[in-house]
Protein backbone atom coordinates (compact mmCIF):
# COMPACT_ATOMS: atom_id res chain seq x y z
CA UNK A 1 113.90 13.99 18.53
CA UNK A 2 116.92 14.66 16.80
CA UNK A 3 116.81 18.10 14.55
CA UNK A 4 116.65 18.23 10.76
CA UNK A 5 119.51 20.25 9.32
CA UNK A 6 118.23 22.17 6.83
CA UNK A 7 119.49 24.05 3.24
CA UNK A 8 117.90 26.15 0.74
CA UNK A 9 119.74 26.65 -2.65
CA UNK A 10 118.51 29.33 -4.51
CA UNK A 11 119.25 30.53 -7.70
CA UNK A 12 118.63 33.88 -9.89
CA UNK A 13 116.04 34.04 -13.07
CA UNK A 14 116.17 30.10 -13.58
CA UNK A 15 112.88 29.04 -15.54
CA UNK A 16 111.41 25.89 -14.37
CA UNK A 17 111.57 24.40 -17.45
CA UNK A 18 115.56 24.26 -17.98
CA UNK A 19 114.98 20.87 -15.63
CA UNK A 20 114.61 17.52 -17.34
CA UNK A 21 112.16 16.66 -14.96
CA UNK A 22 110.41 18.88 -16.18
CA UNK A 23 110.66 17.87 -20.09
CA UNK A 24 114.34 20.01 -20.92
CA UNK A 25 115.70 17.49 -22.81
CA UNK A 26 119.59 19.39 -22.46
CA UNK A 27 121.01 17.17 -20.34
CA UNK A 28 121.34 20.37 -17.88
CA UNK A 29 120.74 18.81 -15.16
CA UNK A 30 121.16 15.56 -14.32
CA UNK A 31 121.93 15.84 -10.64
CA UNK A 32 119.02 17.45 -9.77
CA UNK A 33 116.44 15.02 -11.85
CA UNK A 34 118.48 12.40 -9.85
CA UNK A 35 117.52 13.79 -6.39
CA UNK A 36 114.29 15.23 -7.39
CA UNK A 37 112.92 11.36 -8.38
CA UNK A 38 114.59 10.04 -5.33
CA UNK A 39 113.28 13.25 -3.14
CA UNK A 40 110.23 15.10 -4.19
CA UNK A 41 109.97 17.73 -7.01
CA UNK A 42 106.37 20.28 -7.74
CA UNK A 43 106.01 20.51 -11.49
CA UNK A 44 103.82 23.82 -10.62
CA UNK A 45 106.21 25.73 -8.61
CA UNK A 46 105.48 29.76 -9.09
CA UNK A 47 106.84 32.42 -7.32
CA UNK A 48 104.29 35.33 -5.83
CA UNK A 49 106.99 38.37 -7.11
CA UNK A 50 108.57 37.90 -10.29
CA UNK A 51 111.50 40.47 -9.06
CA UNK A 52 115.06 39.80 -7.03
CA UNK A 53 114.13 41.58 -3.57
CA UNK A 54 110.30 41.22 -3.41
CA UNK A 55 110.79 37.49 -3.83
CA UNK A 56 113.45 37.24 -1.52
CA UNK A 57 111.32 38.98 1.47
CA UNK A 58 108.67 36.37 1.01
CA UNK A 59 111.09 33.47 1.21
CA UNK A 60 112.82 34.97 4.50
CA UNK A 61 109.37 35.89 6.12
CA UNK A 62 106.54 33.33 4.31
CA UNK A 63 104.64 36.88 3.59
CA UNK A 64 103.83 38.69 0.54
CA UNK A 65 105.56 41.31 -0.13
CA UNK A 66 103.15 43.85 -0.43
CA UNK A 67 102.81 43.01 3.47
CA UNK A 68 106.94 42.48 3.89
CA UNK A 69 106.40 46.02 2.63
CA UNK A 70 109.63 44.86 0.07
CA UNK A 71 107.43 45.52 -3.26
CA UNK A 72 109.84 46.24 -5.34
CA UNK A 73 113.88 46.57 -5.78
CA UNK A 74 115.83 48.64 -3.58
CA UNK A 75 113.71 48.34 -0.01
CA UNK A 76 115.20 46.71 2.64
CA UNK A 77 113.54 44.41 5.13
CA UNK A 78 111.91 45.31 8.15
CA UNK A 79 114.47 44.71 10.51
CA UNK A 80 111.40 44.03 12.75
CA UNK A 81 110.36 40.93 10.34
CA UNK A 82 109.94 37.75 12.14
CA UNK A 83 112.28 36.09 9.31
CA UNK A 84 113.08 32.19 9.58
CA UNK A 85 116.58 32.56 10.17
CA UNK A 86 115.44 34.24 13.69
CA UNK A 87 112.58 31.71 14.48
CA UNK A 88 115.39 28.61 13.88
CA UNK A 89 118.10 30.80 15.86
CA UNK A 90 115.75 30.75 18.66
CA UNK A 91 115.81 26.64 18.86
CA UNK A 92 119.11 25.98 18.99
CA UNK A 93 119.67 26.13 14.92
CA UNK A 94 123.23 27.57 13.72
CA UNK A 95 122.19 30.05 10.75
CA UNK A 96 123.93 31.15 7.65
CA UNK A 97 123.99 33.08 4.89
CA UNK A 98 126.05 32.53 1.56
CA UNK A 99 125.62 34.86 -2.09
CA UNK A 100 123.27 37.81 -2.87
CA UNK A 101 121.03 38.57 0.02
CA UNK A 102 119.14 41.48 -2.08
CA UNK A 103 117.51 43.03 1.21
CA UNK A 104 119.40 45.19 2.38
CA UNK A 105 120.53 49.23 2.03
CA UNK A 106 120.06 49.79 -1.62
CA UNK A 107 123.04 52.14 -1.68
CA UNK A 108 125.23 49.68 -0.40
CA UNK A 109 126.20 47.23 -3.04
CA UNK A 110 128.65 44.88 -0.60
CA UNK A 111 128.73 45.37 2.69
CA UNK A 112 125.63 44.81 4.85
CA UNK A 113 124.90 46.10 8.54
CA UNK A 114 124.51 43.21 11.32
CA UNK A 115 120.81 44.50 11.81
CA UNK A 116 120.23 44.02 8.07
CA UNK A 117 120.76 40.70 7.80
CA UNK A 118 117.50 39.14 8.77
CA UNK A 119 119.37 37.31 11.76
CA UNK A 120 121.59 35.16 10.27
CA UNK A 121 124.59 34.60 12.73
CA UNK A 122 127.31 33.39 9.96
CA UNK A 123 127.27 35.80 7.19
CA UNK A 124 129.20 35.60 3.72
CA UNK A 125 127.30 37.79 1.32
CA UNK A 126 126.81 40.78 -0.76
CA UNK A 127 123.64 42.70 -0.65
CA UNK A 128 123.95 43.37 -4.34
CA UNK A 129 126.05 40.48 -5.68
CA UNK A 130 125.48 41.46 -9.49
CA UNK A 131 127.04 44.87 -8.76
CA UNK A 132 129.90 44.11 -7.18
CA UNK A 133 131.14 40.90 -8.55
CA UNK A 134 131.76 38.82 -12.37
CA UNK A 135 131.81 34.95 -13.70
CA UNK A 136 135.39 34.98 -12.28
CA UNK A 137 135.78 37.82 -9.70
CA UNK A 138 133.58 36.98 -6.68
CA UNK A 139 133.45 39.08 -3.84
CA UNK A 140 132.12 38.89 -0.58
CA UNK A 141 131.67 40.15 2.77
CA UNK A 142 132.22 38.77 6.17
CA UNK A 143 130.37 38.96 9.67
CA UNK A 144 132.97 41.96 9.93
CA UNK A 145 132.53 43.15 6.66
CA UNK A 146 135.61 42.22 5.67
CA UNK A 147 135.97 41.97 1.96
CA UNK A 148 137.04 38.44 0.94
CA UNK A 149 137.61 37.34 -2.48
CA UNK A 150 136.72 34.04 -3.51
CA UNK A 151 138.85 31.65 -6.09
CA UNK A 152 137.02 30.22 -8.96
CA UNK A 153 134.16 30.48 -11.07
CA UNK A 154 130.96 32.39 -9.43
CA UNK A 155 129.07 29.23 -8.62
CA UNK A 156 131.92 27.09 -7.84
CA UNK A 157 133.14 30.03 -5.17
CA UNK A 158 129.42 30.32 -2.95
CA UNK A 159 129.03 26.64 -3.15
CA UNK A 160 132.43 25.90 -1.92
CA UNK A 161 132.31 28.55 1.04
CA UNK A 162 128.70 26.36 1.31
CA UNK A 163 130.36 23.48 1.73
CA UNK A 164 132.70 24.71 4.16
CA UNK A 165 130.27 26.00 6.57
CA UNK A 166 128.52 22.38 6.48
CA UNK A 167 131.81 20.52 7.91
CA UNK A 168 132.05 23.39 10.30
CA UNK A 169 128.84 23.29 11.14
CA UNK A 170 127.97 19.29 10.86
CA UNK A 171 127.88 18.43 14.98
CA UNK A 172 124.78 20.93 15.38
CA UNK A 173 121.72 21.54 14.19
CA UNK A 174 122.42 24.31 11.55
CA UNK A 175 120.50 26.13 8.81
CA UNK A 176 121.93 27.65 5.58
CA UNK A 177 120.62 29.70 2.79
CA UNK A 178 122.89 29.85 -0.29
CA UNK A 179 121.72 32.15 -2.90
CA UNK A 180 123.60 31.94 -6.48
CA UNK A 181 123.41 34.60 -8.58
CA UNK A 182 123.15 32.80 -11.84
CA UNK A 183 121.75 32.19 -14.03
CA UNK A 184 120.98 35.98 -13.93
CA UNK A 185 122.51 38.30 -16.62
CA UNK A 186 125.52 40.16 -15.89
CA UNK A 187 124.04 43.53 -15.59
CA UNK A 188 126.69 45.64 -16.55
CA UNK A 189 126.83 43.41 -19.77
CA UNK A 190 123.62 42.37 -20.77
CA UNK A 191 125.40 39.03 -20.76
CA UNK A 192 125.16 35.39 -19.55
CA UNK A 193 128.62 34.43 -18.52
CA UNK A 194 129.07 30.69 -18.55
CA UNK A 195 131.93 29.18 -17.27
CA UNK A 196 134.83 29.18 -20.05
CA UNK A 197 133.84 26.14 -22.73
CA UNK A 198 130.60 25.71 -21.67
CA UNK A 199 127.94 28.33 -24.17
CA UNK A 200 129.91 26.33 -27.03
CA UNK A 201 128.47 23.29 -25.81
CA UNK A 202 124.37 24.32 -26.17
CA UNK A 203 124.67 26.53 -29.58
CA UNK A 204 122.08 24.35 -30.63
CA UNK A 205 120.04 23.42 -27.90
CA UNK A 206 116.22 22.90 -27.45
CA UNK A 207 114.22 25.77 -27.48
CA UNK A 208 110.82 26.10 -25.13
CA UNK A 209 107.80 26.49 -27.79
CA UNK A 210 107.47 30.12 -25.99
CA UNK A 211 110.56 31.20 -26.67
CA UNK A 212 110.64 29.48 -30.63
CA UNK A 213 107.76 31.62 -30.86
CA UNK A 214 108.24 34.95 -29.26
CA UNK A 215 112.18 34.95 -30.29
CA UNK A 216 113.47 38.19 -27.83
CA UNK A 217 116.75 37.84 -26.93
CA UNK A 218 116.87 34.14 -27.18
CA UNK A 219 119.57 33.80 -29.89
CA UNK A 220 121.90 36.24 -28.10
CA UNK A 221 121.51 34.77 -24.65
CA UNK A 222 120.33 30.89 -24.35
CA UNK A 223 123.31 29.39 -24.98
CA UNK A 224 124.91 31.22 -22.10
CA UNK A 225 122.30 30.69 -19.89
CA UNK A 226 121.87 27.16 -20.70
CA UNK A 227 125.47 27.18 -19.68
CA UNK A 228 125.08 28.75 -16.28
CA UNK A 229 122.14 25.86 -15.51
CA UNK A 230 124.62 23.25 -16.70
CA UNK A 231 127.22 24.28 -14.21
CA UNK A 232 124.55 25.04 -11.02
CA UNK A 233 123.74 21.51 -11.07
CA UNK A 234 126.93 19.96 -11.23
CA UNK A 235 127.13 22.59 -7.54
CA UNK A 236 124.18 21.36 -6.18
CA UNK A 237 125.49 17.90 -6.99
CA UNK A 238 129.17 18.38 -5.48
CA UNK A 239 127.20 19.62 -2.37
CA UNK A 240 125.23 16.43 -1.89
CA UNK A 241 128.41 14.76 -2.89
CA UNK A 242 129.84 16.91 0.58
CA UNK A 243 126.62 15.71 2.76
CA UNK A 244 126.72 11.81 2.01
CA UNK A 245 130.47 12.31 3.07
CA UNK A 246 130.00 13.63 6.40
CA UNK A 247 127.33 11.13 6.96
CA UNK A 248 124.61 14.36 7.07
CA UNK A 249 122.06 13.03 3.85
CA UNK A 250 119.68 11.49 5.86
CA UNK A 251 119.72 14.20 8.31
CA UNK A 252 119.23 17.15 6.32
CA UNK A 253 116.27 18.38 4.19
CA UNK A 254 117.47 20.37 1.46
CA UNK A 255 115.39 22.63 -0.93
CA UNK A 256 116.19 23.53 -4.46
CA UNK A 257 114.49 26.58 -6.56
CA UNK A 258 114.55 29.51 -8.13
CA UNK A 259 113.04 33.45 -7.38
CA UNK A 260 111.90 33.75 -10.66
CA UNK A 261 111.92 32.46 -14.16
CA UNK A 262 113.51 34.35 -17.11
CA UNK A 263 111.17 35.41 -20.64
CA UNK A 264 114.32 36.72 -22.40
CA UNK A 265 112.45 40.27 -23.43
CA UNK A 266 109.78 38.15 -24.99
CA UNK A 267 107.09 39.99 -22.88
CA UNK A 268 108.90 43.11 -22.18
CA UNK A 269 111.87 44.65 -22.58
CA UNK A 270 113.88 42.74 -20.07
CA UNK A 271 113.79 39.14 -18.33
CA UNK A 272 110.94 39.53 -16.15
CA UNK A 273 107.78 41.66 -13.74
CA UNK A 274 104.83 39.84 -15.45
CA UNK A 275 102.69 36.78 -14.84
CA UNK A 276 103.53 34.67 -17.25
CA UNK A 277 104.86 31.30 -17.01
CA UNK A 278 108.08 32.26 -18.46
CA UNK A 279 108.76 34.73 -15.40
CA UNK A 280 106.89 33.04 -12.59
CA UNK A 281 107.31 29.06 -13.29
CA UNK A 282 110.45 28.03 -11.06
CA UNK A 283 111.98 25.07 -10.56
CA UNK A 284 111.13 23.45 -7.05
CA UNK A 285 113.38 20.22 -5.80
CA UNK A 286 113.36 18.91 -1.99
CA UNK A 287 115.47 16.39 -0.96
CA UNK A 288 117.45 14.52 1.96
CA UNK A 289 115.97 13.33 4.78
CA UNK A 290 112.44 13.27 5.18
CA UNK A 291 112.07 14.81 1.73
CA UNK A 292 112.88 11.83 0.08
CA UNK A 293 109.53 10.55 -0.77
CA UNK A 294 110.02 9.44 -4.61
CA UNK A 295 107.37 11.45 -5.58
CA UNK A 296 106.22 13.68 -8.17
CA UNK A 297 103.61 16.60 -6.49
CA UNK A 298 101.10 18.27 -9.55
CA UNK A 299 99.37 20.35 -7.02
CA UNK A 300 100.18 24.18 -7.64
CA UNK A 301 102.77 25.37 -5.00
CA UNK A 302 104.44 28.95 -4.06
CA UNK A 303 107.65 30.22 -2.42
CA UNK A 304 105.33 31.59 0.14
CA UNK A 305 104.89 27.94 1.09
CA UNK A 306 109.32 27.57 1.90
CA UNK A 307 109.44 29.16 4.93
CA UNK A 308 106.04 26.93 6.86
CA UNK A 309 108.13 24.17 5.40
CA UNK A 310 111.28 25.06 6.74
CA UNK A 311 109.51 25.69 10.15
CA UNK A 312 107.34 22.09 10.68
CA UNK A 313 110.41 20.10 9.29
CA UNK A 314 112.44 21.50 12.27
CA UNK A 315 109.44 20.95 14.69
CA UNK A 316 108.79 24.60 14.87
CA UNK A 317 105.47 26.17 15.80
CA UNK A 318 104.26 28.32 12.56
CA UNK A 319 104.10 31.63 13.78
CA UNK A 320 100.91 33.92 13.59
CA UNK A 321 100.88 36.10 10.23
CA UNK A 322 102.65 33.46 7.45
CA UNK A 323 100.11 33.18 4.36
CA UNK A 324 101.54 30.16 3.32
CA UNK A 325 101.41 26.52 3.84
CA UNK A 326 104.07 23.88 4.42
CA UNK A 327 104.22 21.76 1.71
CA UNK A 328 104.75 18.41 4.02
CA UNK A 329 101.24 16.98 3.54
CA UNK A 330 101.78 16.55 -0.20
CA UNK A 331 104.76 14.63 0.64
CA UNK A 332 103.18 12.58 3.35
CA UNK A 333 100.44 12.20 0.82
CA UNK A 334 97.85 13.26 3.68
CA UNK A 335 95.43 14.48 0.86
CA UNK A 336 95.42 17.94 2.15
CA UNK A 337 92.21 20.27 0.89
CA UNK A 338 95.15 22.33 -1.03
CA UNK A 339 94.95 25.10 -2.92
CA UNK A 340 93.95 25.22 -6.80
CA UNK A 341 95.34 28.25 -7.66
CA UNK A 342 98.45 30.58 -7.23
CA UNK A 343 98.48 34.28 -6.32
CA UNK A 344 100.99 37.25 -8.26
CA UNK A 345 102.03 40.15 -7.28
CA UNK A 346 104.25 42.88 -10.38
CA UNK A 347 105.24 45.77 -9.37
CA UNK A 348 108.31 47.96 -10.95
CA UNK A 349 106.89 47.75 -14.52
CA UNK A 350 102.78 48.13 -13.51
CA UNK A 351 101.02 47.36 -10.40
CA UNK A 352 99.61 43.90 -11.47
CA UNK A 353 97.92 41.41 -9.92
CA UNK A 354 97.21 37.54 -10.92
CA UNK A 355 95.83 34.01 -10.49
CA UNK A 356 97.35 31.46 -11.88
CA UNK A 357 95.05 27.89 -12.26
CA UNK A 358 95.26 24.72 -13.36
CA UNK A 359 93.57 25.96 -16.51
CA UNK A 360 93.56 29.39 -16.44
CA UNK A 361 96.33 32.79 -16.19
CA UNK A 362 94.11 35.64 -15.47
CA UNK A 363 95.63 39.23 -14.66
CA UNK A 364 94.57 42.84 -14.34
CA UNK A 365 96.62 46.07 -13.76
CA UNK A 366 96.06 48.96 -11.91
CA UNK A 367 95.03 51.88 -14.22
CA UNK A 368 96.68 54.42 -11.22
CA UNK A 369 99.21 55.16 -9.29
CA UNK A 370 102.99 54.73 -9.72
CA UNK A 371 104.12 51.35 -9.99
CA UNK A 372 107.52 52.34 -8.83
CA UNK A 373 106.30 54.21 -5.66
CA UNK A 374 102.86 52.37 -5.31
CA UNK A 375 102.68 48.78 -3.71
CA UNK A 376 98.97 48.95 -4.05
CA UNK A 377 96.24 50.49 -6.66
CA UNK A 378 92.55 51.04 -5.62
CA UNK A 379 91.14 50.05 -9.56
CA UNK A 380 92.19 47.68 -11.52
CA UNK A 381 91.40 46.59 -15.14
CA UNK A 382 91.61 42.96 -16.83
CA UNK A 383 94.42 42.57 -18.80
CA UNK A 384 95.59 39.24 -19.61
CA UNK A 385 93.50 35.65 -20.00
CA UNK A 386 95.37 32.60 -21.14
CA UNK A 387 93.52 29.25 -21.62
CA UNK A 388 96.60 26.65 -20.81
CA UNK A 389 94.74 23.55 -21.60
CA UNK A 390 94.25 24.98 -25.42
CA UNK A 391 97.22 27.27 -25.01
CA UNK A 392 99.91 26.15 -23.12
CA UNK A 393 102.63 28.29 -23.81
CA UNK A 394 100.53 31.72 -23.07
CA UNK A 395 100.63 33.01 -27.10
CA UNK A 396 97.07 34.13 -27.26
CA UNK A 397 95.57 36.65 -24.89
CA UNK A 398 91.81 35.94 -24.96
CA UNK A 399 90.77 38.93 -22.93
CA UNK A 400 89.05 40.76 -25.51
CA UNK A 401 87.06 38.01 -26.62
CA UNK A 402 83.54 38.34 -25.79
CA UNK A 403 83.35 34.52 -26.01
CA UNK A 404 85.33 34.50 -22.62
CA UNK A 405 83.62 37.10 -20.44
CA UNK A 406 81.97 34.91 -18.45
CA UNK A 407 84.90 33.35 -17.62
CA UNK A 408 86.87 37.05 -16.85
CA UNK A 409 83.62 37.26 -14.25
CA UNK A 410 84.46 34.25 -12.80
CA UNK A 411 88.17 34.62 -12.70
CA UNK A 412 87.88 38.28 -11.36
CA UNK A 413 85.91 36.65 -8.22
CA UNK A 414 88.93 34.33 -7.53
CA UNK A 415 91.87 37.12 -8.04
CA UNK A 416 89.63 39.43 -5.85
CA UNK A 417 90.09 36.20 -2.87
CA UNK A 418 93.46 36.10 -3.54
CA UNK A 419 94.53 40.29 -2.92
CA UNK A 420 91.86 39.64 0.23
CA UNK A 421 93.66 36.80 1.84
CA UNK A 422 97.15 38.95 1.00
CA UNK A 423 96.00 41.43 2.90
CA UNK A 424 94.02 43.75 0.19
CA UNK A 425 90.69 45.20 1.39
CA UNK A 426 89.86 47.89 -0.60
CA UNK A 427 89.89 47.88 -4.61
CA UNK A 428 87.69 47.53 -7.31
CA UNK A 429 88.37 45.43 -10.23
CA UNK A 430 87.23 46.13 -13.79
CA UNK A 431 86.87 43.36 -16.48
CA UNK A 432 88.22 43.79 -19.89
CA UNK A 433 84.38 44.86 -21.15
CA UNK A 434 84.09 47.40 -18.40
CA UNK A 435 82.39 45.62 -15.83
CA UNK A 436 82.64 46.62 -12.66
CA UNK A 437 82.65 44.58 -9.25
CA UNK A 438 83.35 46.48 -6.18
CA UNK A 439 85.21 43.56 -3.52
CA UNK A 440 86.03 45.54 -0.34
CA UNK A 441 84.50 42.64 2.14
CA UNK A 442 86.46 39.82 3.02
CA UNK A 443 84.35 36.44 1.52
CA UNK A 444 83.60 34.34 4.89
CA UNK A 445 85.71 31.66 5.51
CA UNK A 446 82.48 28.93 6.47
CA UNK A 447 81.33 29.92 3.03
CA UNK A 448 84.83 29.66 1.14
CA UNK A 449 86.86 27.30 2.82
CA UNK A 450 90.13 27.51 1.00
CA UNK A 451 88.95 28.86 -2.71
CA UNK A 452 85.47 30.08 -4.27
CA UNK A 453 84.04 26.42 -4.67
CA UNK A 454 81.89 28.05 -7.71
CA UNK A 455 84.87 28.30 -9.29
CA UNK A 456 85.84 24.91 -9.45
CA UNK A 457 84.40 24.93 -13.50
CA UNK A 458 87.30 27.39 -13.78
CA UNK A 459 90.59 25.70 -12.83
């Protein structure tokens, strides 16, 4: 059987809800509601790491990050991971590797060693892309570590060298990860560069309730970022503009989405490193090939699901140690007994953990440790419980409320599953009243299948 080629565009801090799939009614981007309707797009896509690095070890490895042992910013990865660009090397796939690769030596900016690089065998990249490039000065480096600067605006620049490496690379089976930088800040700036003309054009553009609520740094920085959005789908679009050319559409399976959303200091003082919807919602997009399924998926789906996916769409066996799923069923509409809830790891700013329902957003912090130096705390304590049927846009923390305790109970059961199955054996959670539940036993699979089925009142 002939080999799906296969992409992943990523992009930086890009909220689900800047799609008009999803209900953005911008016009920001029309090419990707074209090929998620024709493809298949997840409403509920949610990162497990709201942060750059942790969330790129899981989509390399299809592992948390507490067990990538990348928990926070500035540790590389293992360069004894099992990543997917090795797995896909190893049948016959031609790998590469295009933008910020965020996994690397912290104290090199550019430049990344061969061993770094997760196994990629074409490499364009910067470990710290932010750091060492602007809107209009984008620098990269080669399999030699050459330093190569690219014309054009930031996007424009990765998803050309993209497109380059797919006509070079379009009589074998290949495999490329781009990874944008926008529509991340410019760090050195505090600033969303657009591309020149383009912040004029959404002064005035529609504002998510959470943000028209909260305010943060909204007024100084949406029209920017709205910007960046704008111009990452008129990319994505001029690179499935370069695959129907070559005659490669039909044989490639492309996936579109984002490492974390973006609260604009609504929550905290920066953009991200909590569990709300504003930080973990991401956009999610597959299409090309088998991946065009015309379908809409509701079911609640993680970035630790990419790599399986990746893996059975090129036929690959899914290796031993991934804790995710491939999210083919749902497009094959093979009714899979899936998942009803997502699991969140923050670290940097607290060591947090969450569960994120249908219905619920339930999330305690560890009341210990250092959550710069700590992947892990031993106690935790209840912190956050949003109801999203009555409060959709997470403005009322009902933790306190005695009315809910019952439901913290309940909740604390499923969260405790969740830091189990990631590979958490030893903790005690607290509820918000002071309860305490010891949970250092793994529940038995035979009598939890997939979730806590007495928890099903509590989706």
């Amino acid at each position: 059987m002939e080999k799906h080629n296969l992409i992943v565009f990523l992009t930086d801090q890009q909220r689900g809800d800047t799609l008009g799939l999803y209900g953005n009614p911008s016009n920001l981007t029309s090419n990707l509601d074209y090929y998620g309707r024709r493809g298949t797009y997840f409403r509920k896509a949610f990162t497990p790491q709201p942060v750059c690095g942790p969330a790129r070890s899981v989509m390399q490895t299809g592992k948390y990050a507490t067990q990538t042992g990348c928990f926070r910013n500035r540790i590389p990865l293992r360069l004894t991971e099992e990543t997917v660009a090795k797995l896909l090397g190893r049948e016959g796939y031609q790998t590469g590797y295009i933008g910020k690769w965020h996994l690397g030596d912290p104290d090199s900016h550019g430049p990344v060693v061969e061993q770094e690089r997760g196994g990629y065998q074409y490499w364009l990249a910067a470990n710290l892309l932010e750091f060492v490039s602007d809107a209009y000065d984008t620098r990269l480096w080669d399999n030699h570590n050459n330093e190569l600067r690219l014309p054009g605006y930031r996007v424009d620049a990765l998803t050309d060298a993209a497109i380059r490496f797919i006509k070079e690379h379009q009589h074998h089976p290949f495999f490329l990860f781009v990874s944008l930088l926008e529509p991340h800040h410019q760090n050195h700036l505090d600033h969303y560069p657009a591309p020149e003309g383009y912040e004029e054009k959404f002064r005035d553009a529609w504002l998510p309730q959470d943000l028209r609520a909260l305010g943060g740094s909204t007024a100084q920085h949406l029209s920017g970022y709205y910007g960046m959005v704008k111009r990452i789908d008129e990319a994505f679009g001029r690179l499935m503009d370069a695959l129907h050319s070559l005659s490669l559409y039909q044989k490639t399976g492309v996936i579109f989405t984002s490492d974390h959303g973006n609260q604009f200091k609504t929550r905290n003082e920066e953009y991200k490193r909590t569990p709300h919807d504003s930080a973990i919602h991401v956009p999610m997009v597959l299409c090309g090939g088998r991946y065009d399924a015309g379908r809409e998926v509701k079911k609640l789906v993680s970035l630790i699901d990419v790599v399986p996916t990746l893996l059975e769409t090129a036929g690959v066996s899914l290796p031993d140690g991934l804790q995710g799923r491939s999210l083919l069923p749902l497009l094959d509409q093979r009714s899979p007994d899936w998942r009803d809830s997502v699991f969140i790891q923050i670290s940097e700013t607290q060591i947090g953990r969450a569960v994120r329902s249908e219905r619920w957003l339930y999330g305690a912090v560890g009341t210990q440790g250092d959550p710069w130096e700590d992947s892990q705390c031993s106690t935790y304590e209840g912190t956050y419980l949003y109801d999203l049927k009555a409060d959709p846009f997470e403005l009322h923390n009902l933790i306190n409320y005695k009315s809910h305790q019952s439901i913290e109970l309940e909740l604390q059961k499923l969260l405790s599953f969740h830091m189990q199955k990631a590979g958490e054996d030893d903790f005690t959670l607290l509820s918000s009243q002071g309860d305490k539940s010891r949970y250092n036993t793994l529940m038995a699979e035979d009598q939890y299948p997939y979730f806590p089925k007495e928890l099903k009142n509590f989706r």
